[in-house]
PDB file of N, CA and C in Angstrom:
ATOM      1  N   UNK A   1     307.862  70.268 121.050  1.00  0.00           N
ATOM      2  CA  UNK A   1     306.816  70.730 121.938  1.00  0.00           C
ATOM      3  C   UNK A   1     305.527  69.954 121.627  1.00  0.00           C
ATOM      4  N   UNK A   2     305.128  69.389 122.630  1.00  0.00           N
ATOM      5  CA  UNK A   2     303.765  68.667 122.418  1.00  0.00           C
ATOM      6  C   UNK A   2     302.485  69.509 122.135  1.00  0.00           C
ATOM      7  N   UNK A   3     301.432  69.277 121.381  1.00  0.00           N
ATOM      8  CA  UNK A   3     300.462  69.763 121.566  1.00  0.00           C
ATOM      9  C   UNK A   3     299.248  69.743 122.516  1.00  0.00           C
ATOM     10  N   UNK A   4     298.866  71.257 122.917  1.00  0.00           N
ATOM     11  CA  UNK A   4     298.164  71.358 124.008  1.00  0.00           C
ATOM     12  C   UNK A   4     296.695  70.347 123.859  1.00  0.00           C
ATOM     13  N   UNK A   5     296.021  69.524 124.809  1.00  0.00           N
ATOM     14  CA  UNK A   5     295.379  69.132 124.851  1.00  0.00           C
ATOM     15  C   UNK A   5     293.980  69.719 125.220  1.00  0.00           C
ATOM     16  N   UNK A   6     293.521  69.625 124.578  1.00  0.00           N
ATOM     17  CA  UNK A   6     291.945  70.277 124.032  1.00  0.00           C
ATOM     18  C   UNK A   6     290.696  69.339 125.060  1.00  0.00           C
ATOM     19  N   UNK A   7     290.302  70.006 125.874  1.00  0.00           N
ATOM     20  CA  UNK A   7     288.707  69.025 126.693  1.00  0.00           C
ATOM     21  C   UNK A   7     287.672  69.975 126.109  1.00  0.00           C
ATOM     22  N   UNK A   8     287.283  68.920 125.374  1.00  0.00           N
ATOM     23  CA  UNK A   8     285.837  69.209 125.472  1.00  0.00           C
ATOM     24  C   UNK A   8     284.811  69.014 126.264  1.00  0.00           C
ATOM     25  N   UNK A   9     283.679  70.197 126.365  1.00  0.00           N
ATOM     26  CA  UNK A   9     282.303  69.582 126.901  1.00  0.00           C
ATOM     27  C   UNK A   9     281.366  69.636 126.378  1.00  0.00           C
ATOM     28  N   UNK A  10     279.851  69.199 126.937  1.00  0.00           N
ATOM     29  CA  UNK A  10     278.840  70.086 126.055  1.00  0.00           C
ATOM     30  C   UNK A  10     277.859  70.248 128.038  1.00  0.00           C
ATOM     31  N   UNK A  11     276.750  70.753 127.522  1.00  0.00           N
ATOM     32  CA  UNK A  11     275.901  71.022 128.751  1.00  0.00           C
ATOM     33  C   UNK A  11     275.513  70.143 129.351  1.00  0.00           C
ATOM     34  N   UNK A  12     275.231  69.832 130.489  1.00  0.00           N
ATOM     35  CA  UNK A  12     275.098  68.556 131.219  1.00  0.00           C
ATOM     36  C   UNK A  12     273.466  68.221 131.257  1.00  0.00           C
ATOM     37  N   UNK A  13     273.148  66.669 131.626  1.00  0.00           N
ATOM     38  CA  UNK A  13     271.809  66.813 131.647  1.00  0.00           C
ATOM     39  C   UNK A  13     270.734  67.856 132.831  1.00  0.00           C
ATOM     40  N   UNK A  14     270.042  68.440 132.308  1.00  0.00           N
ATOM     41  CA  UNK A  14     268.892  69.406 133.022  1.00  0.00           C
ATOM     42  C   UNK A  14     267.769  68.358 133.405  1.00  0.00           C
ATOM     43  N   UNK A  15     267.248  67.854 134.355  1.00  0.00           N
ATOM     44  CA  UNK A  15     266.062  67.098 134.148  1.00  0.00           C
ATOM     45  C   UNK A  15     264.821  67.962 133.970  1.00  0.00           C
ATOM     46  N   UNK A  16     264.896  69.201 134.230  1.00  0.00           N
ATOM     47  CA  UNK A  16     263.806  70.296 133.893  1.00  0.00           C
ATOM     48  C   UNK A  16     263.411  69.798 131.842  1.00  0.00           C
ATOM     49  N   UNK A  17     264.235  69.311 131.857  1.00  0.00           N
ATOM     50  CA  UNK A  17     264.105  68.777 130.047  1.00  0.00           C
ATOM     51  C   UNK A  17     264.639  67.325 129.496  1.00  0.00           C
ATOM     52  N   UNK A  18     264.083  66.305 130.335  1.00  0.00           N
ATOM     53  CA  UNK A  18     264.113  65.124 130.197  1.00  0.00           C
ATOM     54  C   UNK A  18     264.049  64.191 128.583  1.00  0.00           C
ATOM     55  N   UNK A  19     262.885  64.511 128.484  1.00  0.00           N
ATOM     56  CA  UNK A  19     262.867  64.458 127.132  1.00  0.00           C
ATOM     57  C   UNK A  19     262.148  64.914 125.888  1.00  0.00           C
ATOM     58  N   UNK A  20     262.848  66.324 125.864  1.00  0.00           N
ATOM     59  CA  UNK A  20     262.125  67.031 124.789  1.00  0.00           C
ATOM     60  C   UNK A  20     262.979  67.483 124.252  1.00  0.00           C
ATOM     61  N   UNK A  21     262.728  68.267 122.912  1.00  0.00           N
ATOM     62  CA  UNK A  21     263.237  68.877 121.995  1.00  0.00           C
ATOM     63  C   UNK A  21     264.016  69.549 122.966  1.00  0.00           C
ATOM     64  N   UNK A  22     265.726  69.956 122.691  1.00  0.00           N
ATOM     65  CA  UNK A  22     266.206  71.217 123.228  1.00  0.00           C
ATOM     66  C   UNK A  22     266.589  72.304 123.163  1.00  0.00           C
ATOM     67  N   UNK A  23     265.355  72.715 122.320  1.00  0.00           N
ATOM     68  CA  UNK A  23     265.084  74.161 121.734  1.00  0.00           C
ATOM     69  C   UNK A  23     265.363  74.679 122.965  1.00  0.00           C
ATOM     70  N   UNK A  24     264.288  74.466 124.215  1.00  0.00           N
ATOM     71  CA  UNK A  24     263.710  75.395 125.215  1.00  0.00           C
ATOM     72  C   UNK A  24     264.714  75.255 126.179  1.00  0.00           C
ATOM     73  N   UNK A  25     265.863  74.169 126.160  1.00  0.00           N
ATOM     74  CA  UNK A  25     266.842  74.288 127.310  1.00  0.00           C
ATOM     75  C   UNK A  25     267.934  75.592 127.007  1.00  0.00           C
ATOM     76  N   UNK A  26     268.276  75.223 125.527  1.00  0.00           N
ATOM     77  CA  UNK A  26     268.527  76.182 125.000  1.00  0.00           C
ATOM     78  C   UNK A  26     268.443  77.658 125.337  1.00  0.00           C
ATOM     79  N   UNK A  27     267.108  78.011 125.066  1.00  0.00           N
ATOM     80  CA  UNK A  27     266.478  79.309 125.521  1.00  0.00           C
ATOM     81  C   UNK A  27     266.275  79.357 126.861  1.00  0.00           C
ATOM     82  N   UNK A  28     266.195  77.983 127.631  1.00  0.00           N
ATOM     83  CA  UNK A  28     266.016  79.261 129.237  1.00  0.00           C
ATOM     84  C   UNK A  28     267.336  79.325 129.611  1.00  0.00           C
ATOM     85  N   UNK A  29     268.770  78.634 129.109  1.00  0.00           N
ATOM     86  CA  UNK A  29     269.955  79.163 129.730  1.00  0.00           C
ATOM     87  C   UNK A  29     270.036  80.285 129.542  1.00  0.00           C
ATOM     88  N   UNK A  30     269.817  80.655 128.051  1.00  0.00           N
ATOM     89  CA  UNK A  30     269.783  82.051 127.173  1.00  0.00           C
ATOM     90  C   UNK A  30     269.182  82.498 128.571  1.00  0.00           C
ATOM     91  N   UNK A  31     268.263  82.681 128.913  1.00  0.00           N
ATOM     92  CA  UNK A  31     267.496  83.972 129.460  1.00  0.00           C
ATOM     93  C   UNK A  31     268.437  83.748 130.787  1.00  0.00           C
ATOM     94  N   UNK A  32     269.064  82.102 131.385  1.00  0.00           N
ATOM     95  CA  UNK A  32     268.963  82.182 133.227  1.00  0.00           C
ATOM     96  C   UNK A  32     270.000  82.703 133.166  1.00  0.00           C
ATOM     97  N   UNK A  33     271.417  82.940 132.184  1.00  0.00           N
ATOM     98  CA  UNK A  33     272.756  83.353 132.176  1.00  0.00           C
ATOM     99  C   UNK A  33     272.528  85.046 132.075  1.00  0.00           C
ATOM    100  N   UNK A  34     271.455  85.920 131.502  1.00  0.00           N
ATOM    101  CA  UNK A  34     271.349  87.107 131.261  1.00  0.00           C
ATOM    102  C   UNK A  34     271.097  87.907 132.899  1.00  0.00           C
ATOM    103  N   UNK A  35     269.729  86.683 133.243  1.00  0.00           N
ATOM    104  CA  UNK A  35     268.655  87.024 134.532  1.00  0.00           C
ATOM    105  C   UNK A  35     270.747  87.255 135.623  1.00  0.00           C
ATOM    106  N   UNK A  36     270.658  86.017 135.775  1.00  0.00           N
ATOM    107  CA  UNK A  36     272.146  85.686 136.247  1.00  0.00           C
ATOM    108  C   UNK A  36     273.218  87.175 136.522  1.00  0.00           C
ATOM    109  N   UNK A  37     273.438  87.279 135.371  1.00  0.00           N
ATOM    110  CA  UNK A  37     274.355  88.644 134.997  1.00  0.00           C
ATOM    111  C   UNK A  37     273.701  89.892 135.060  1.00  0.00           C
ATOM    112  N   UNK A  38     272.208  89.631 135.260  1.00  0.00           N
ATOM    113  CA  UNK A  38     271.667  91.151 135.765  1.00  0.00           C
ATOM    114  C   UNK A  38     271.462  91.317 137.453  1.00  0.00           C
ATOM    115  N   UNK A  39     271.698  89.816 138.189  1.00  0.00           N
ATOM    116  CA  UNK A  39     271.645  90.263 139.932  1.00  0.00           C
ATOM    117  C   UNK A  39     273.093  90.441 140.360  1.00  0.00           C
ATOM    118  N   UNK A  40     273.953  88.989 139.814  1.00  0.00           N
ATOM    119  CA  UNK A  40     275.224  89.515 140.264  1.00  0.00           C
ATOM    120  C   UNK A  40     275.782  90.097 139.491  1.00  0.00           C
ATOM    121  N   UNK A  41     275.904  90.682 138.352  1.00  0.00           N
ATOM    122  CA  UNK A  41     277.273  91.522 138.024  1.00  0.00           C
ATOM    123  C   UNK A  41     277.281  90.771 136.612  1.00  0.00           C
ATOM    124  N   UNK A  42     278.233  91.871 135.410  1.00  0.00           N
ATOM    125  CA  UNK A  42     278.498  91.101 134.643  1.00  0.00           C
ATOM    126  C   UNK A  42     279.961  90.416 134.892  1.00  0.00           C
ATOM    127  N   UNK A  43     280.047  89.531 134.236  1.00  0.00           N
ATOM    128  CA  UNK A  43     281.286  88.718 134.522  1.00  0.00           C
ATOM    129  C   UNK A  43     281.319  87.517 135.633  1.00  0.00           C
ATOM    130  N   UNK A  44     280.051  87.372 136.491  1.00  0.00           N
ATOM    131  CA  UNK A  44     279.843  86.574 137.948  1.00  0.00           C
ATOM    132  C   UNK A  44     280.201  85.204 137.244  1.00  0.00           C
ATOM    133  N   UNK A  45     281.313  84.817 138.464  1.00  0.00           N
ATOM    134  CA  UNK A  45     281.313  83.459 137.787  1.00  0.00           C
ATOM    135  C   UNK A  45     280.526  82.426 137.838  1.00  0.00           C
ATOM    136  N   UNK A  46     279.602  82.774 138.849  1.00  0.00           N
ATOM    137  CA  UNK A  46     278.277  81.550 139.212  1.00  0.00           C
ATOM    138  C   UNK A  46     277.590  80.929 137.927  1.00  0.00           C
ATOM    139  N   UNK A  47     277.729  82.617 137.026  1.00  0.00           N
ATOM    140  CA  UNK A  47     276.862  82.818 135.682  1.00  0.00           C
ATOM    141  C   UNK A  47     277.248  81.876 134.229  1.00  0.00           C
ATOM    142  N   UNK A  48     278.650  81.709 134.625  1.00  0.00           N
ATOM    143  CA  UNK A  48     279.225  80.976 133.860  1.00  0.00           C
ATOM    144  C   UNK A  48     278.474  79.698 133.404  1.00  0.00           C
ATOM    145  N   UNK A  49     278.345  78.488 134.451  1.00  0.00           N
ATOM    146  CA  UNK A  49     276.938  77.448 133.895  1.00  0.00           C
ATOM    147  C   UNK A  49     275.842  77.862 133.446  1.00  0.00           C
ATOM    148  N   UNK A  50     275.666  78.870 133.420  1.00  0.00           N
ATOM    149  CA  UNK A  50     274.401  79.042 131.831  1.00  0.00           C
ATOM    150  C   UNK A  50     274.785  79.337 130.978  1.00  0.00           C
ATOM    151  N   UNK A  51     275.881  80.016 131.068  1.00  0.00           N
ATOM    152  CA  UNK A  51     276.748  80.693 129.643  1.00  0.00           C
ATOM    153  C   UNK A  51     277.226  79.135 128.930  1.00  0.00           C
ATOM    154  N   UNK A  52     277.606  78.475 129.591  1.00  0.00           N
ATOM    155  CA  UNK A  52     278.913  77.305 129.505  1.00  0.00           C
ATOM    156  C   UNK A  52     277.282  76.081 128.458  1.00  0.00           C
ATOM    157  N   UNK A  53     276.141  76.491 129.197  1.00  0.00           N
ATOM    158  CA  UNK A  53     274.679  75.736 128.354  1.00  0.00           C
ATOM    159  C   UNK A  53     274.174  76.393 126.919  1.00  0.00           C
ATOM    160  N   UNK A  54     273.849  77.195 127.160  1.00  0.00           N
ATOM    161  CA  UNK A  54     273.314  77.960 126.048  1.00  0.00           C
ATOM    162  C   UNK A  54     274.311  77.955 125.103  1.00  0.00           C
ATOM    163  N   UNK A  55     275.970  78.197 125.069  1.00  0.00           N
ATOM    164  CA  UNK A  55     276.749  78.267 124.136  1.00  0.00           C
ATOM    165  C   UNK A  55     276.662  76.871 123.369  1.00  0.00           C
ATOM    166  N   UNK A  56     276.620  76.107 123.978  1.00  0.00           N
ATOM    167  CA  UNK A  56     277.096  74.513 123.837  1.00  0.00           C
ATOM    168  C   UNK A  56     275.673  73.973 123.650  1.00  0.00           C
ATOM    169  N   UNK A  57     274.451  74.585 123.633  1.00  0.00           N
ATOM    170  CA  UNK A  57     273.118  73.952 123.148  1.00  0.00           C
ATOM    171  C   UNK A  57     272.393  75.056 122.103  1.00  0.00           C
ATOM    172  N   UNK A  58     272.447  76.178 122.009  1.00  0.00           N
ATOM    173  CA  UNK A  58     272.101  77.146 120.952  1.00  0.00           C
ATOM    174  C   UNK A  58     272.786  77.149 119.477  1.00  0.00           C
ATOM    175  N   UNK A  59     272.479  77.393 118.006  1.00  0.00           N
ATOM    176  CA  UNK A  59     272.917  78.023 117.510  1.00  0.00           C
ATOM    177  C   UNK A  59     273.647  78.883 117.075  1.00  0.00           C
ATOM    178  N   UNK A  60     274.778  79.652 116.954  1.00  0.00           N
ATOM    179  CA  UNK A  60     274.806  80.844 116.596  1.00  0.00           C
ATOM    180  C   UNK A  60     274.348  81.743 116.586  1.00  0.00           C
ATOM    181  N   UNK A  61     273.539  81.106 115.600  1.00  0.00           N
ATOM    182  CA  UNK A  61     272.604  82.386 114.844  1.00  0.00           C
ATOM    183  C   UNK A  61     271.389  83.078 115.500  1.00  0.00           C
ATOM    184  N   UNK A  62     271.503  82.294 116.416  1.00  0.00           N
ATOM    185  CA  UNK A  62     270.149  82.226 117.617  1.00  0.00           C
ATOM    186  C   UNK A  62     270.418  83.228 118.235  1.00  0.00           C
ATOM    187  N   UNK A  63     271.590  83.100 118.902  1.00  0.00           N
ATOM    188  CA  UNK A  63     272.092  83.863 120.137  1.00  0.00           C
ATOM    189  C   UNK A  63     273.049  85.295 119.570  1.00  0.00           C
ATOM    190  N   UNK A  64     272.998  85.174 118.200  1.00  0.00           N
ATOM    191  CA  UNK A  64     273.557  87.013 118.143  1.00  0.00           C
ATOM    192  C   UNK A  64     272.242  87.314 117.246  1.00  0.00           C
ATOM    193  N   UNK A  65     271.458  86.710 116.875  1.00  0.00           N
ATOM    194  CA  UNK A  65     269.853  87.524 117.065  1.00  0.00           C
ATOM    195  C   UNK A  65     269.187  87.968 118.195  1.00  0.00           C
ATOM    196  N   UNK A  66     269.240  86.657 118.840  1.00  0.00           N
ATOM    197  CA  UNK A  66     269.068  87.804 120.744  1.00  0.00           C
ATOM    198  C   UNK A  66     269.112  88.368 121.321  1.00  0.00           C
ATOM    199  N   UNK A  67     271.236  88.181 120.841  1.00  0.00           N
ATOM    200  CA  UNK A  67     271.749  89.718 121.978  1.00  0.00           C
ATOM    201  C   UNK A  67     271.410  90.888 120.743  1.00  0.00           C
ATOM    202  N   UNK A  68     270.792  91.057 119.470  1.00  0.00           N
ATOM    203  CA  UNK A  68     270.461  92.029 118.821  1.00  0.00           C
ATOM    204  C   UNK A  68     269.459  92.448 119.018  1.00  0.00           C
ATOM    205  N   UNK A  69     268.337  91.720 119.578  1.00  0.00           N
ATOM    206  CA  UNK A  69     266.944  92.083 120.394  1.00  0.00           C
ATOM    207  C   UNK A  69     267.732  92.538 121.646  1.00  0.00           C
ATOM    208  N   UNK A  70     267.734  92.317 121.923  1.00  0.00           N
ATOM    209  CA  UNK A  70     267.996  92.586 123.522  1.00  0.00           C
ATOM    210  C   UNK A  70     268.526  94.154 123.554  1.00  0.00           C
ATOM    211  N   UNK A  71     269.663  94.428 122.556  1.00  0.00           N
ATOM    212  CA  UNK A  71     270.541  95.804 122.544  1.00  0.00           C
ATOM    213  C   UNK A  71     269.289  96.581 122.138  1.00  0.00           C
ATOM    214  N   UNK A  72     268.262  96.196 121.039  1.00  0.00           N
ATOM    215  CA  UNK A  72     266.884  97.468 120.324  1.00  0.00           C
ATOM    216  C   UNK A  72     266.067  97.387 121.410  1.00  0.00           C
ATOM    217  N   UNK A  73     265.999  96.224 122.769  1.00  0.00           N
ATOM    218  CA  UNK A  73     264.700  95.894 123.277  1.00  0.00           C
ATOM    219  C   UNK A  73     263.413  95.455 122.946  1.00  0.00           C
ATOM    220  N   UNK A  74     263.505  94.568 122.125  1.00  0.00           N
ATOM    221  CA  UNK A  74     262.810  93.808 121.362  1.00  0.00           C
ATOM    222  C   UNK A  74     262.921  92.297 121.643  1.00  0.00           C
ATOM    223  N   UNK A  75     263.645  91.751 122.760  1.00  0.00           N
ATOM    224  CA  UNK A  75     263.657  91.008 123.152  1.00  0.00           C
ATOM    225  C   UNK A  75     262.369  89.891 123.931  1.00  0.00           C
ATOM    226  N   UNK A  76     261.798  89.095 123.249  1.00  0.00           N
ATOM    227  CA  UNK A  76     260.793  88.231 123.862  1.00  0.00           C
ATOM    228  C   UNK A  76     260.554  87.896 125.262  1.00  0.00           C
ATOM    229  N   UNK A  77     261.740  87.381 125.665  1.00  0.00           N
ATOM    230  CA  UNK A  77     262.085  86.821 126.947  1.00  0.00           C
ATOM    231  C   UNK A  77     261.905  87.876 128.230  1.00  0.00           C
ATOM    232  N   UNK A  78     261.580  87.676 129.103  1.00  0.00           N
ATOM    233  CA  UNK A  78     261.681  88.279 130.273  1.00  0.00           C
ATOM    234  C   UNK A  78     263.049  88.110 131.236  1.00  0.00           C
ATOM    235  N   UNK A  79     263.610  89.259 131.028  1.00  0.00           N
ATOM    236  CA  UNK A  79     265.370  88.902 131.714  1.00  0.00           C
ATOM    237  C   UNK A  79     265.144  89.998 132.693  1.00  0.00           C
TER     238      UNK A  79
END
Protein backbone atom coordinates (compact mmCIF):
# COMPACT_ATOMS: atom_id res chain seq x y z
CA UNK A 1 0.00 0.00 0.00
CA UNK A 2 1.43 3.29 -0.97
CA UNK A 3 1.58 6.12 1.22
CA UNK A 4 -1.03 8.76 1.30
CA UNK A 5 0.23 11.91 -0.10
CA UNK A 6 0.34 14.87 2.14
CA UNK A 7 -0.31 18.79 0.32
CA UNK A 8 0.70 21.22 2.01
CA UNK A 9 -0.21 24.94 2.23
CA UNK A 10 0.37 27.99 4.04
CA UNK A 11 -1.89 31.39 3.66
CA UNK A 12 -1.79 33.07 0.50
CA UNK A 13 -0.53 36.53 -0.15
CA UNK A 14 -3.03 39.39 1.49
CA UNK A 15 -1.91 42.66 -0.14
CA UNK A 16 -3.77 44.39 2.85
CA UNK A 17 -0.03 43.31 4.28
CA UNK A 18 2.45 43.75 1.63
CA UNK A 19 5.19 44.25 3.53
CA UNK A 20 5.08 44.08 7.09
CA UNK A 21 5.62 42.09 9.95
CA UNK A 22 2.81 39.29 9.99
CA UNK A 23 1.89 39.65 13.34
CA UNK A 24 -1.29 41.71 12.23
CA UNK A 25 -2.28 39.35 9.25
CA UNK A 26 -2.17 36.93 11.67
CA UNK A 27 -4.54 38.68 14.04
CA UNK A 28 -7.06 40.06 11.64
CA UNK A 29 -7.73 36.42 10.23
CA UNK A 30 -7.97 35.60 13.99
CA UNK A 31 -10.70 38.16 14.40
CA UNK A 32 -12.22 37.91 10.25
CA UNK A 33 -12.69 33.86 10.79
CA UNK A 34 -14.56 34.55 14.39
CA UNK A 35 -16.52 37.98 12.84
CA UNK A 36 -17.13 35.21 9.86
CA UNK A 37 -18.56 32.43 12.19
CA UNK A 38 -20.61 34.92 14.12
CA UNK A 39 -22.89 36.10 10.72
CA UNK A 40 -22.95 32.83 9.05
CA UNK A 41 -23.01 30.07 11.42
CA UNK A 42 -20.47 28.08 13.06
CA UNK A 43 -18.98 25.65 10.76
CA UNK A 44 -19.72 28.14 7.35
CA UNK A 45 -17.55 27.05 4.90
CA UNK A 46 -16.89 30.55 3.41
CA UNK A 47 -15.18 30.87 7.01
CA UNK A 48 -12.83 28.35 6.33
CA UNK A 49 -10.14 30.96 4.44
CA UNK A 50 -9.56 32.69 7.59
CA UNK A 51 -9.43 29.69 9.59
CA UNK A 52 -7.16 27.97 6.76
CA UNK A 53 -4.82 31.92 7.53
CA UNK A 54 -4.64 32.40 10.98
CA UNK A 55 -3.86 28.58 11.58
CA UNK A 56 -1.03 28.60 9.07
CA UNK A 57 0.24 32.31 10.17
CA UNK A 58 -0.38 32.37 14.12
CA UNK A 59 1.33 30.61 16.82
CA UNK A 60 -0.21 28.24 18.91
CA UNK A 61 0.15 29.74 21.73
CA UNK A 62 -1.44 32.82 20.40
CA UNK A 63 -4.55 31.40 19.36
CA UNK A 64 -5.53 29.13 22.51
CA UNK A 65 -4.77 32.36 24.54
CA UNK A 66 -7.46 34.01 22.49
CA UNK A 67 -9.95 31.52 22.30
CA UNK A 68 -9.24 31.70 26.36
CA UNK A 69 -10.03 35.47 26.26
CA UNK A 70 -12.68 35.19 24.25
CA UNK A 71 -14.53 32.13 26.49
CA UNK A 72 -13.78 34.89 30.08
CA UNK A 73 -14.52 37.92 27.57
CA UNK A 74 -11.52 39.49 27.88
CA UNK A 75 -10.87 39.45 24.52
CA UNK A 76 -9.12 42.70 22.84
CA UNK A 77 -10.41 42.40 19.47
CA UNK A 78 -13.73 43.46 18.37
CA UNK A 79 -15.55 40.21 16.89
Amino acid sequence: MAPKEIKLETAPFDPRFPNTNQTLYCYQSYIDFHRCEKVKGQGAEVCAYFKKCYTAMCPNAWVEKWDGQRETGNFAGRI
